[in-house]
PDB file of N, CA and C in Angstrom:
ATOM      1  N   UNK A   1       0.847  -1.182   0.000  1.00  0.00           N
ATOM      2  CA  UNK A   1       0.000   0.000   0.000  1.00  0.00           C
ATOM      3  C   UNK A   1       0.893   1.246   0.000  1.00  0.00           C
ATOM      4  N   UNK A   2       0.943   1.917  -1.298  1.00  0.00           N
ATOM      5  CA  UNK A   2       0.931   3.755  -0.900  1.00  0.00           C
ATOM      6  C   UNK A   2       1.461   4.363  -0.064  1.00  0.00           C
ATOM      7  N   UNK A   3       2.104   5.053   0.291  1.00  0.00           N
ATOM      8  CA  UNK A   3       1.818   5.979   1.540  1.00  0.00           C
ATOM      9  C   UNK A   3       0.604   7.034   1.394  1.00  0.00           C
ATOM     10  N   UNK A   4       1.019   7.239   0.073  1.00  0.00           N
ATOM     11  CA  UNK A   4      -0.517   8.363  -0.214  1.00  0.00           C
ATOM     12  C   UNK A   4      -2.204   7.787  -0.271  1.00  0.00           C
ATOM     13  N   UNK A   5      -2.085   6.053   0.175  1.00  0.00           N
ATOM     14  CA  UNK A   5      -3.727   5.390   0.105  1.00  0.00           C
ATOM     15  C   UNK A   5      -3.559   5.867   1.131  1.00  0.00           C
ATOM     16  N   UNK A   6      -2.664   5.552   2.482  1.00  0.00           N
ATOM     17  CA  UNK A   6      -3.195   5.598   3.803  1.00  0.00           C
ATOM     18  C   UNK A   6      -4.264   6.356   4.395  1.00  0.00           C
ATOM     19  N   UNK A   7      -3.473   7.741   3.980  1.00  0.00           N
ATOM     20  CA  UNK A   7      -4.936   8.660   4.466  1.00  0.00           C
ATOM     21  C   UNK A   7      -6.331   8.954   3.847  1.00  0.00           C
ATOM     22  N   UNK A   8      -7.139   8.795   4.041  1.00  0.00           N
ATOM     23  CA  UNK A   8      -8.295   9.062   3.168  1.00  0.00           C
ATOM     24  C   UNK A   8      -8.542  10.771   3.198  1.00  0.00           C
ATOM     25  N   UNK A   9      -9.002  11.005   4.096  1.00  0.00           N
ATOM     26  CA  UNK A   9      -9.526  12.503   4.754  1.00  0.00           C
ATOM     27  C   UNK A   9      -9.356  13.061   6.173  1.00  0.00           C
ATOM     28  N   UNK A  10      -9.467  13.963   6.385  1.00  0.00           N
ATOM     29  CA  UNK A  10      -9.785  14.301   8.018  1.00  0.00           C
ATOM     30  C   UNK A  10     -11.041  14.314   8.266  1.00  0.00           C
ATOM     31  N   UNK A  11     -10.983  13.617   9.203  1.00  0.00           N
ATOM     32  CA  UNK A  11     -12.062  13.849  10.281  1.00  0.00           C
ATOM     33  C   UNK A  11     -12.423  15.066  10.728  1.00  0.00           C
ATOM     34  N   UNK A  12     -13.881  16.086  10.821  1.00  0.00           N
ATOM     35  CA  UNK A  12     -14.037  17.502  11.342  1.00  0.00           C
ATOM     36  C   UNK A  12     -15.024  17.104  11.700  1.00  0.00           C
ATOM     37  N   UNK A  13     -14.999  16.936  13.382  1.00  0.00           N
ATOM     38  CA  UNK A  13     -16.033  17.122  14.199  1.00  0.00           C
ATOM     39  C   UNK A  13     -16.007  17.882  15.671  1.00  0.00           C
ATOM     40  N   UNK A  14     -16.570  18.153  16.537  1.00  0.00           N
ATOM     41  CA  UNK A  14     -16.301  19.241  17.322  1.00  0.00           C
ATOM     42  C   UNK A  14     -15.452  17.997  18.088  1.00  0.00           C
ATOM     43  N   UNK A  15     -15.616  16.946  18.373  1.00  0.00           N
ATOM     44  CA  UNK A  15     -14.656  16.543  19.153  1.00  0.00           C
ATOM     45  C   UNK A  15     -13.331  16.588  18.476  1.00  0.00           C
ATOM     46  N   UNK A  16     -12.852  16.144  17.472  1.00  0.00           N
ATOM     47  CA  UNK A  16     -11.915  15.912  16.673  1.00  0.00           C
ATOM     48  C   UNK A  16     -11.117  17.359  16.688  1.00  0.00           C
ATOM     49  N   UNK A  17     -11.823  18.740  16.429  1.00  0.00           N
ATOM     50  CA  UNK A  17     -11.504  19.643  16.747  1.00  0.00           C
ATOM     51  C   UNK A  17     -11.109  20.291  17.937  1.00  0.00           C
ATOM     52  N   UNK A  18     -11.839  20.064  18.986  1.00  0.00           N
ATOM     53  CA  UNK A  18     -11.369  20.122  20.168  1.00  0.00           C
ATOM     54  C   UNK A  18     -10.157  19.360  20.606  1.00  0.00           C
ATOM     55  N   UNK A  19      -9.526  17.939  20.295  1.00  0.00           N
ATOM     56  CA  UNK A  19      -8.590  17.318  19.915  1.00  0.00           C
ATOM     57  C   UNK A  19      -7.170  17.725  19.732  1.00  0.00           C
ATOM     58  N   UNK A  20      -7.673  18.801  18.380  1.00  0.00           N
ATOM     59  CA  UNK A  20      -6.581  19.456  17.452  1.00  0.00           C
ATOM     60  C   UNK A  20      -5.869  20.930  18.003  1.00  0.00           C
ATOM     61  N   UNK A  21      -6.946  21.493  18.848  1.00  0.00           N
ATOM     62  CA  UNK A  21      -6.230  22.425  20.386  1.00  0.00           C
ATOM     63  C   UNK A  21      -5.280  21.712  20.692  1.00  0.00           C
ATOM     64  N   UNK A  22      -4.842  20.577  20.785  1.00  0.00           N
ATOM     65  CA  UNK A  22      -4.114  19.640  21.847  1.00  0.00           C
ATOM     66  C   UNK A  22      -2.606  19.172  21.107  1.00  0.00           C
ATOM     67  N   UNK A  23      -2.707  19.484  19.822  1.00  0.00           N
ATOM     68  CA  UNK A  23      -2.158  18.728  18.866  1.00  0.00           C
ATOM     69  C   UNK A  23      -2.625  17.214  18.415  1.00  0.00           C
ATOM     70  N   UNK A  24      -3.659  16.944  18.644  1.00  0.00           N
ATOM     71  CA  UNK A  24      -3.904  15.180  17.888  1.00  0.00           C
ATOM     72  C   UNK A  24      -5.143  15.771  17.052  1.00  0.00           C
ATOM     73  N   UNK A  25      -4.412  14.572  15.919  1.00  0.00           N
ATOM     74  CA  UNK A  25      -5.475  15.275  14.939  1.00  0.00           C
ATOM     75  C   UNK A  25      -6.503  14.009  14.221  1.00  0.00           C
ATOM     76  N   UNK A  26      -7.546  13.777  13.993  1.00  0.00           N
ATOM     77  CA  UNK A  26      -7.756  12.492  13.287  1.00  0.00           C
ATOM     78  C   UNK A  26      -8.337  12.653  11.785  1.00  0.00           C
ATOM     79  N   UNK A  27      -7.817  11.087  11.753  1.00  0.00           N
ATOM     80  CA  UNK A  27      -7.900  11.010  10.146  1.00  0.00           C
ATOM     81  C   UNK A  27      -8.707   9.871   9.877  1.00  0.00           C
ATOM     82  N   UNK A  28      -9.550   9.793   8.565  1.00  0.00           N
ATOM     83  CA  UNK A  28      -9.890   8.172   8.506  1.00  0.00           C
ATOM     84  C   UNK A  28      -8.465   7.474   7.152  1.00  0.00           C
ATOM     85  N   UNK A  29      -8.574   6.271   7.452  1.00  0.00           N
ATOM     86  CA  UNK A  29      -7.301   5.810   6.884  1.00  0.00           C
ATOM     87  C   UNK A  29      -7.884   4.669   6.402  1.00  0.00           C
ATOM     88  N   UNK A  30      -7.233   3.876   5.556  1.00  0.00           N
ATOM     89  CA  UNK A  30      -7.720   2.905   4.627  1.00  0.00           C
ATOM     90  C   UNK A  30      -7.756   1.724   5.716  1.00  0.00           C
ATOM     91  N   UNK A  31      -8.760   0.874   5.105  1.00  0.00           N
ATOM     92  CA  UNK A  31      -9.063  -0.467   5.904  1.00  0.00           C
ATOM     93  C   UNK A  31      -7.274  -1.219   7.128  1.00  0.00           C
ATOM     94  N   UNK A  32      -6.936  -1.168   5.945  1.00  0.00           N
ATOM     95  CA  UNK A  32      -5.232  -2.421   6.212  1.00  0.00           C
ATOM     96  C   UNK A  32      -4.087  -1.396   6.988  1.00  0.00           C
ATOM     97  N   UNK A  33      -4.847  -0.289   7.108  1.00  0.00           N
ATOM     98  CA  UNK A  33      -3.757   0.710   7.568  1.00  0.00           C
ATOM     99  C   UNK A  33      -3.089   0.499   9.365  1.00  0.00           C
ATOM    100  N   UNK A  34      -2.040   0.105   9.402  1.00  0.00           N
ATOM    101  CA  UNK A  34      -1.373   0.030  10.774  1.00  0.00           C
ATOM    102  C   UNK A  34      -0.694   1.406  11.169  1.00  0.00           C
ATOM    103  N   UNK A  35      -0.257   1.572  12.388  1.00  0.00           N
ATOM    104  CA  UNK A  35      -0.221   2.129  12.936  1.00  0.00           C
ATOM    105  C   UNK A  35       1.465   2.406  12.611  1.00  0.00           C
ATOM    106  N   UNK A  36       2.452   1.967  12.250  1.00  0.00           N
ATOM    107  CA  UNK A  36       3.564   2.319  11.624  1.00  0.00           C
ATOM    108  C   UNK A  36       3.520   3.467  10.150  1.00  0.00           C
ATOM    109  N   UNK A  37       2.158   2.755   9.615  1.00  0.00           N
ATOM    110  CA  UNK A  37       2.182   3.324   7.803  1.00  0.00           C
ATOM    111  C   UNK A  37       1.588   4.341   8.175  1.00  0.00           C
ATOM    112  N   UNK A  38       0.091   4.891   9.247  1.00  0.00           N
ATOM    113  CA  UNK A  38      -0.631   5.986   9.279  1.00  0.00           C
ATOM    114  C   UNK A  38       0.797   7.122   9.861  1.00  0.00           C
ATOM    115  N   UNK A  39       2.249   6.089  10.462  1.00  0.00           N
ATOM    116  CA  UNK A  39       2.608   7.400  11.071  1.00  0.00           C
ATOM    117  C   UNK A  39       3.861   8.271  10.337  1.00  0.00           C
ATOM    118  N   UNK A  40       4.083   6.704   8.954  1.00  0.00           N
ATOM    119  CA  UNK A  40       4.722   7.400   8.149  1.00  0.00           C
ATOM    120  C   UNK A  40       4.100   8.424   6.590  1.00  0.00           C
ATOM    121  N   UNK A  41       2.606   7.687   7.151  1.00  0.00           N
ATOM    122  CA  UNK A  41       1.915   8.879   6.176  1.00  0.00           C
ATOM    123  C   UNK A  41       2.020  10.225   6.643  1.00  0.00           C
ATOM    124  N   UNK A  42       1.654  10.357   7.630  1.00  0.00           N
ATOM    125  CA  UNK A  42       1.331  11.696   8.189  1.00  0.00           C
ATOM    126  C   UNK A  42       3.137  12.262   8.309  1.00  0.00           C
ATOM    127  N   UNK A  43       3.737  12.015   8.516  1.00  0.00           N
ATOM    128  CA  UNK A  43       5.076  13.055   8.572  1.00  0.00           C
ATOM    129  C   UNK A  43       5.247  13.082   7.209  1.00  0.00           C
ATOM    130  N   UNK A  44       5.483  11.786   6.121  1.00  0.00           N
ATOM    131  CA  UNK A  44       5.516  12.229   4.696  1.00  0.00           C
ATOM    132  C   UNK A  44       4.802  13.260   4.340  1.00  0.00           C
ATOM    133  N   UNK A  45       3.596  13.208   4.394  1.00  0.00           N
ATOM    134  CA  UNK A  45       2.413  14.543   3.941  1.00  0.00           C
ATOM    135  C   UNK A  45       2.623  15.842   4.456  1.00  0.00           C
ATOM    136  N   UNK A  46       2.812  15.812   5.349  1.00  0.00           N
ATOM    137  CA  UNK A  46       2.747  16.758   5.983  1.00  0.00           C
ATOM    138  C   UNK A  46       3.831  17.770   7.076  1.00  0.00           C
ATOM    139  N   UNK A  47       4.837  16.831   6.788  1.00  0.00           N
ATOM    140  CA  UNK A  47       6.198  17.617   6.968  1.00  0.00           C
ATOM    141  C   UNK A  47       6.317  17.369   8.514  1.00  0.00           C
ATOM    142  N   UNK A  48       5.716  16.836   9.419  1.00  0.00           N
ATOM    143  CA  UNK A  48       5.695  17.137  10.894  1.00  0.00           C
ATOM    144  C   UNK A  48       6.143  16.017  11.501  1.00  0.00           C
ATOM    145  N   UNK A  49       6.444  15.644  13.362  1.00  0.00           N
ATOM    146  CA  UNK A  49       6.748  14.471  14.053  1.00  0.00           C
ATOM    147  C   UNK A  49       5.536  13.984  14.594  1.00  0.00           C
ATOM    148  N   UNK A  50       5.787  12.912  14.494  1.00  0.00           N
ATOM    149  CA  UNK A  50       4.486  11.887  14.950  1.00  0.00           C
ATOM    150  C   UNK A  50       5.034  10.925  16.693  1.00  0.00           C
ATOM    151  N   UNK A  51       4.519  11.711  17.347  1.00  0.00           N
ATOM    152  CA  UNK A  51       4.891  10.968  18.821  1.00  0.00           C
ATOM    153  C   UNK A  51       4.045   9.548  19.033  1.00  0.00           C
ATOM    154  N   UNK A  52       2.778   9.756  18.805  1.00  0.00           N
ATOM    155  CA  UNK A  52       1.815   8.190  18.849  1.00  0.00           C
ATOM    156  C   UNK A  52       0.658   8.307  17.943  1.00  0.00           C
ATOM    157  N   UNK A  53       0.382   6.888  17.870  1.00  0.00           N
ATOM    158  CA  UNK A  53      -1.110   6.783  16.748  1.00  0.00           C
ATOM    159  C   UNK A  53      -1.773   6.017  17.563  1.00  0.00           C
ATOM    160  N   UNK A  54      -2.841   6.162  17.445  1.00  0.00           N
ATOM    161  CA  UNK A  54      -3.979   5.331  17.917  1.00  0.00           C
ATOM    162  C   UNK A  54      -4.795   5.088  17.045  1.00  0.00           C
ATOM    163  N   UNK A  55      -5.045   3.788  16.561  1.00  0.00           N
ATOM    164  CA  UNK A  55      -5.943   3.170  15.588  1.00  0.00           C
ATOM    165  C   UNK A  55      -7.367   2.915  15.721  1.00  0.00           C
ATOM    166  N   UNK A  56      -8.190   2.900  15.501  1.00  0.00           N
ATOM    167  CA  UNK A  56      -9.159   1.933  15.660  1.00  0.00           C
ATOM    168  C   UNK A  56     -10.554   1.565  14.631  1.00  0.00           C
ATOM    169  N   UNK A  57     -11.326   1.053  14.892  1.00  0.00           N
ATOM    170  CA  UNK A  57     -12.464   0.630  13.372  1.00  0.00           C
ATOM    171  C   UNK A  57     -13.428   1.001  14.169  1.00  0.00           C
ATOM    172  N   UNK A  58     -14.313   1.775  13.194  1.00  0.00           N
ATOM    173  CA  UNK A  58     -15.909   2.027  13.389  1.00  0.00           C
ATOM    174  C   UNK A  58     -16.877   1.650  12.281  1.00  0.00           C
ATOM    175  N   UNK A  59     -17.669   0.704  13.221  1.00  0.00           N
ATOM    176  CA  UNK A  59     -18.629  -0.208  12.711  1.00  0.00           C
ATOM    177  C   UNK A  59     -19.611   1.006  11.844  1.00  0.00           C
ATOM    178  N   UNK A  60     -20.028   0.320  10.904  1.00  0.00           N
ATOM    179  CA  UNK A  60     -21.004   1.494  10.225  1.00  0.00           C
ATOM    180  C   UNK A  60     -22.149   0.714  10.927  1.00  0.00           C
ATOM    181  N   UNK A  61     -23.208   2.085  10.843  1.00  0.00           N
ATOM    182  CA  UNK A  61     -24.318   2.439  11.596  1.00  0.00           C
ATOM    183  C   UNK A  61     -25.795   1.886  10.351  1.00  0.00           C
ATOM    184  N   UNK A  62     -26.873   1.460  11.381  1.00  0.00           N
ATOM    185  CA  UNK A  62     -27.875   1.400  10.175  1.00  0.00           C
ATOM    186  C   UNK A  62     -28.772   2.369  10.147  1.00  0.00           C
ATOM    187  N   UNK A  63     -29.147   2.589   8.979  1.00  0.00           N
ATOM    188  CA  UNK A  63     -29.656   3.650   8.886  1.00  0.00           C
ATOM    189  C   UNK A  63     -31.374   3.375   8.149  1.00  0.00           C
ATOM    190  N   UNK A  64     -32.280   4.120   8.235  1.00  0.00           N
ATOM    191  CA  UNK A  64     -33.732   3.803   7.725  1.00  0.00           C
ATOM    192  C   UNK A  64     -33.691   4.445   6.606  1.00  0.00           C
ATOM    193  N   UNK A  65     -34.158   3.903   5.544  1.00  0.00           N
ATOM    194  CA  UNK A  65     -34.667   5.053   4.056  1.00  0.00           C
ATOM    195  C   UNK A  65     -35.629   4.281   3.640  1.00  0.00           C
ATOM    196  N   UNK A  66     -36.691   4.849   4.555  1.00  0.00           N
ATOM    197  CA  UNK A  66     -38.254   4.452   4.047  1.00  0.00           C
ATOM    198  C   UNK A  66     -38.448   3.185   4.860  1.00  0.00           C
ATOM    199  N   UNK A  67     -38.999   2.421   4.054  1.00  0.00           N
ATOM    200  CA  UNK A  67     -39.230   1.052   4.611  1.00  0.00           C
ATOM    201  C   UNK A  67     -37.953  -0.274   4.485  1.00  0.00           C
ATOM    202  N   UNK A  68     -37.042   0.453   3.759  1.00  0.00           N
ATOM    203  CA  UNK A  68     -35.533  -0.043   4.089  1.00  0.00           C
ATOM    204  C   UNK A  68     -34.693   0.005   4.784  1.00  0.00           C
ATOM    205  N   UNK A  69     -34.567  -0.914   5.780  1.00  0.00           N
ATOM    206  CA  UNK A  69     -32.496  -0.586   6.433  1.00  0.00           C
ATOM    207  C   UNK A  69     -31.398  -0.741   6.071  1.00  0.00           C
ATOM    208  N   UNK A  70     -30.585   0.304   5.524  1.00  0.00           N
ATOM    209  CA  UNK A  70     -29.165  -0.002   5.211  1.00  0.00           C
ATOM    210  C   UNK A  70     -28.083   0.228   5.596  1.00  0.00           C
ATOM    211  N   UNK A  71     -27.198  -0.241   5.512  1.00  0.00           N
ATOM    212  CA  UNK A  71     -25.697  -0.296   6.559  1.00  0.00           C
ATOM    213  C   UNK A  71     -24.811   0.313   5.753  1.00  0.00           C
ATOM    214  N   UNK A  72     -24.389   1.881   6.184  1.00  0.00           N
ATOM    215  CA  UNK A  72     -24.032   2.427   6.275  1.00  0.00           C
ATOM    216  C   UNK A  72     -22.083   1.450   6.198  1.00  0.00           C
ATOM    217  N   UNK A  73     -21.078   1.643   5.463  1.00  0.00           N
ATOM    218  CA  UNK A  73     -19.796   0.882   5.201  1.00  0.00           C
ATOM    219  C   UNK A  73     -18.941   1.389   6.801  1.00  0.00           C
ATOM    220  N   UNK A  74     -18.485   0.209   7.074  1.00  0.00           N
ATOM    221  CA  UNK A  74     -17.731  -0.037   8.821  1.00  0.00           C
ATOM    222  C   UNK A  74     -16.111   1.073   7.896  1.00  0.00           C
ATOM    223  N   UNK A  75     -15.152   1.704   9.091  1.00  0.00           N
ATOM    224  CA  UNK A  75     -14.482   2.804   8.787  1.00  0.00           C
ATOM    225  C   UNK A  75     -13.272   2.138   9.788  1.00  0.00           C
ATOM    226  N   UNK A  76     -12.135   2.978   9.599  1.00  0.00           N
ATOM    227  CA  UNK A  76     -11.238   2.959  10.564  1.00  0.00           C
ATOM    228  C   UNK A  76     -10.345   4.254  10.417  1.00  0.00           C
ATOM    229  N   UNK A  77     -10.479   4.685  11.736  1.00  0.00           N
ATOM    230  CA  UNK A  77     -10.328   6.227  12.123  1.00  0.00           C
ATOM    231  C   UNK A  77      -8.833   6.365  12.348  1.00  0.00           C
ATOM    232  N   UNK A  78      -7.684   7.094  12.466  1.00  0.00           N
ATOM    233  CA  UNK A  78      -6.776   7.087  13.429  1.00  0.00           C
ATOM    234  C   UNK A  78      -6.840   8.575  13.970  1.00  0.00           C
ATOM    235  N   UNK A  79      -5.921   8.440  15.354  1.00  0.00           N
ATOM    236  CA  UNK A  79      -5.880  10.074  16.191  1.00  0.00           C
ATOM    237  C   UNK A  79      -4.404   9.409  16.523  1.00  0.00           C
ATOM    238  N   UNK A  80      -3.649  10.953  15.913  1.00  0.00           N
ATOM    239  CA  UNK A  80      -2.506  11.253  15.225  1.00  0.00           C
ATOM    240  C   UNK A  80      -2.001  11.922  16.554  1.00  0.00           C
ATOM    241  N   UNK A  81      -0.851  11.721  17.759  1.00  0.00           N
ATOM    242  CA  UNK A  81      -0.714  12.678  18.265  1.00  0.00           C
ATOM    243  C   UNK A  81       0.610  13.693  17.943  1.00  0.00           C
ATOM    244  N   UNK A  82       0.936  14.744  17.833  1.00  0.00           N
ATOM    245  CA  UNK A  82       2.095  15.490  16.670  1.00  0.00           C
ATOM    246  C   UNK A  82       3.305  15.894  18.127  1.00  0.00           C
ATOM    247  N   UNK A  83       4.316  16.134  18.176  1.00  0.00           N
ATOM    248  CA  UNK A  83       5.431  17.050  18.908  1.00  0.00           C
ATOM    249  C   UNK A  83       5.173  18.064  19.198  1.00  0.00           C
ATOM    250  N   UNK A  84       4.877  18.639  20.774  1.00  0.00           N
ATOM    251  CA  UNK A  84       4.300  19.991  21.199  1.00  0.00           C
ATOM    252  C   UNK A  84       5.285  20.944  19.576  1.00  0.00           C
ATOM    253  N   UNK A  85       4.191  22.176  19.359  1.00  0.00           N
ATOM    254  CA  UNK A  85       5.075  23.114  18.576  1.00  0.00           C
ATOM    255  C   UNK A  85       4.899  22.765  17.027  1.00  0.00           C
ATOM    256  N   UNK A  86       4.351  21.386  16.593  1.00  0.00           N
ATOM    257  CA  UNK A  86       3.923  21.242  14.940  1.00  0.00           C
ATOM    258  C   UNK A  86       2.456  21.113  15.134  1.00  0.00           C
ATOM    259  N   UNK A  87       2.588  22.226  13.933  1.00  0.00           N
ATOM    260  CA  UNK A  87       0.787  21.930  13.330  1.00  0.00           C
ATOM    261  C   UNK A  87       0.522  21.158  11.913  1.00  0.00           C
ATOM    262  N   UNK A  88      -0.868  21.233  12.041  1.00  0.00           N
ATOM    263  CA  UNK A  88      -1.172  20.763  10.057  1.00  0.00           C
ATOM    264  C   UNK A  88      -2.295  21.573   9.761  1.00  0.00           C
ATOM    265  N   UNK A  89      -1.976  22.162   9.397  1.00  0.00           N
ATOM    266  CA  UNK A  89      -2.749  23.217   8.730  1.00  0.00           C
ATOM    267  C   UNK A  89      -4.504  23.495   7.972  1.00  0.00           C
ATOM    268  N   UNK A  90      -4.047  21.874   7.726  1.00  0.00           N
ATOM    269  CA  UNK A  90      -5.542  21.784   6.902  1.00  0.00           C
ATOM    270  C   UNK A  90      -6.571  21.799   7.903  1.00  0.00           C
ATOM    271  N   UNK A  91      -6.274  21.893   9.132  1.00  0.00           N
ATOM    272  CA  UNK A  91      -7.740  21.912   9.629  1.00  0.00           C
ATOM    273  C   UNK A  91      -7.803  23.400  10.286  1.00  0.00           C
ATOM    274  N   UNK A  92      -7.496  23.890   9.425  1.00  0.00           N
ATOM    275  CA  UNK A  92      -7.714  24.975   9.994  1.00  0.00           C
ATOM    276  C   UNK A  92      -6.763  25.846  10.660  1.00  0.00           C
ATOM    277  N   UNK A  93      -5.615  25.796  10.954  1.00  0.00           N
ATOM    278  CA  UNK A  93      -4.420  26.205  12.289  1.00  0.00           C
ATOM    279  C   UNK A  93      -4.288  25.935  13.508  1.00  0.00           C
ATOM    280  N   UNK A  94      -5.273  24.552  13.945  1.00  0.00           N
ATOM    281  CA  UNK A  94      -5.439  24.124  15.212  1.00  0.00           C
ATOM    282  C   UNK A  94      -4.685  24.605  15.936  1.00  0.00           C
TER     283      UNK A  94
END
């Protein structure tokens, strides 16, 4: 795998943001993604030090549309924590 599959997107939610005050930032990352590759994605991309990753999978949710239930595709998130003093920019200037 890539270094550039690893990351999919960031995550922007008020927790995730509140987070990124802190320096940890999260990302969703491809299915197979470990915790070595999310941490050489993120310094490749993004120029910065990666002190710890924390991995984990989120089950997709079901959801109603009409008289149908459908399942929503299961995810796996990581929260990135960075070296007091580096940012990443894309979310904003946390």
């Amino acid at each position: 795998m890539n270094l550039y599959e690893v990351l999919r997107r960031p995550v922007v939610t008020e927790k995730s943001t509140a987070l990124s005050e802190g320096g940890r930032y999260t990302f969703e990352v491809a299915r197979g993604a470990t915790k070595v590759r999310v941490k050489e994605a993120v310094e490749t991309a993004f120029g910065v030090k990666v002190v710890q990753v924390n991995v984990m999978s989120v089950r997709g949710k079901r959801k109603r549309f009409g008289p149908k239930l459908k399942a929503r595709p299961s995810w796996r998130k990581a929260v990135v924590t960075l070296v007091k003093g580096d940012k990443i920019e894309v979310f904003g200037g946390g």
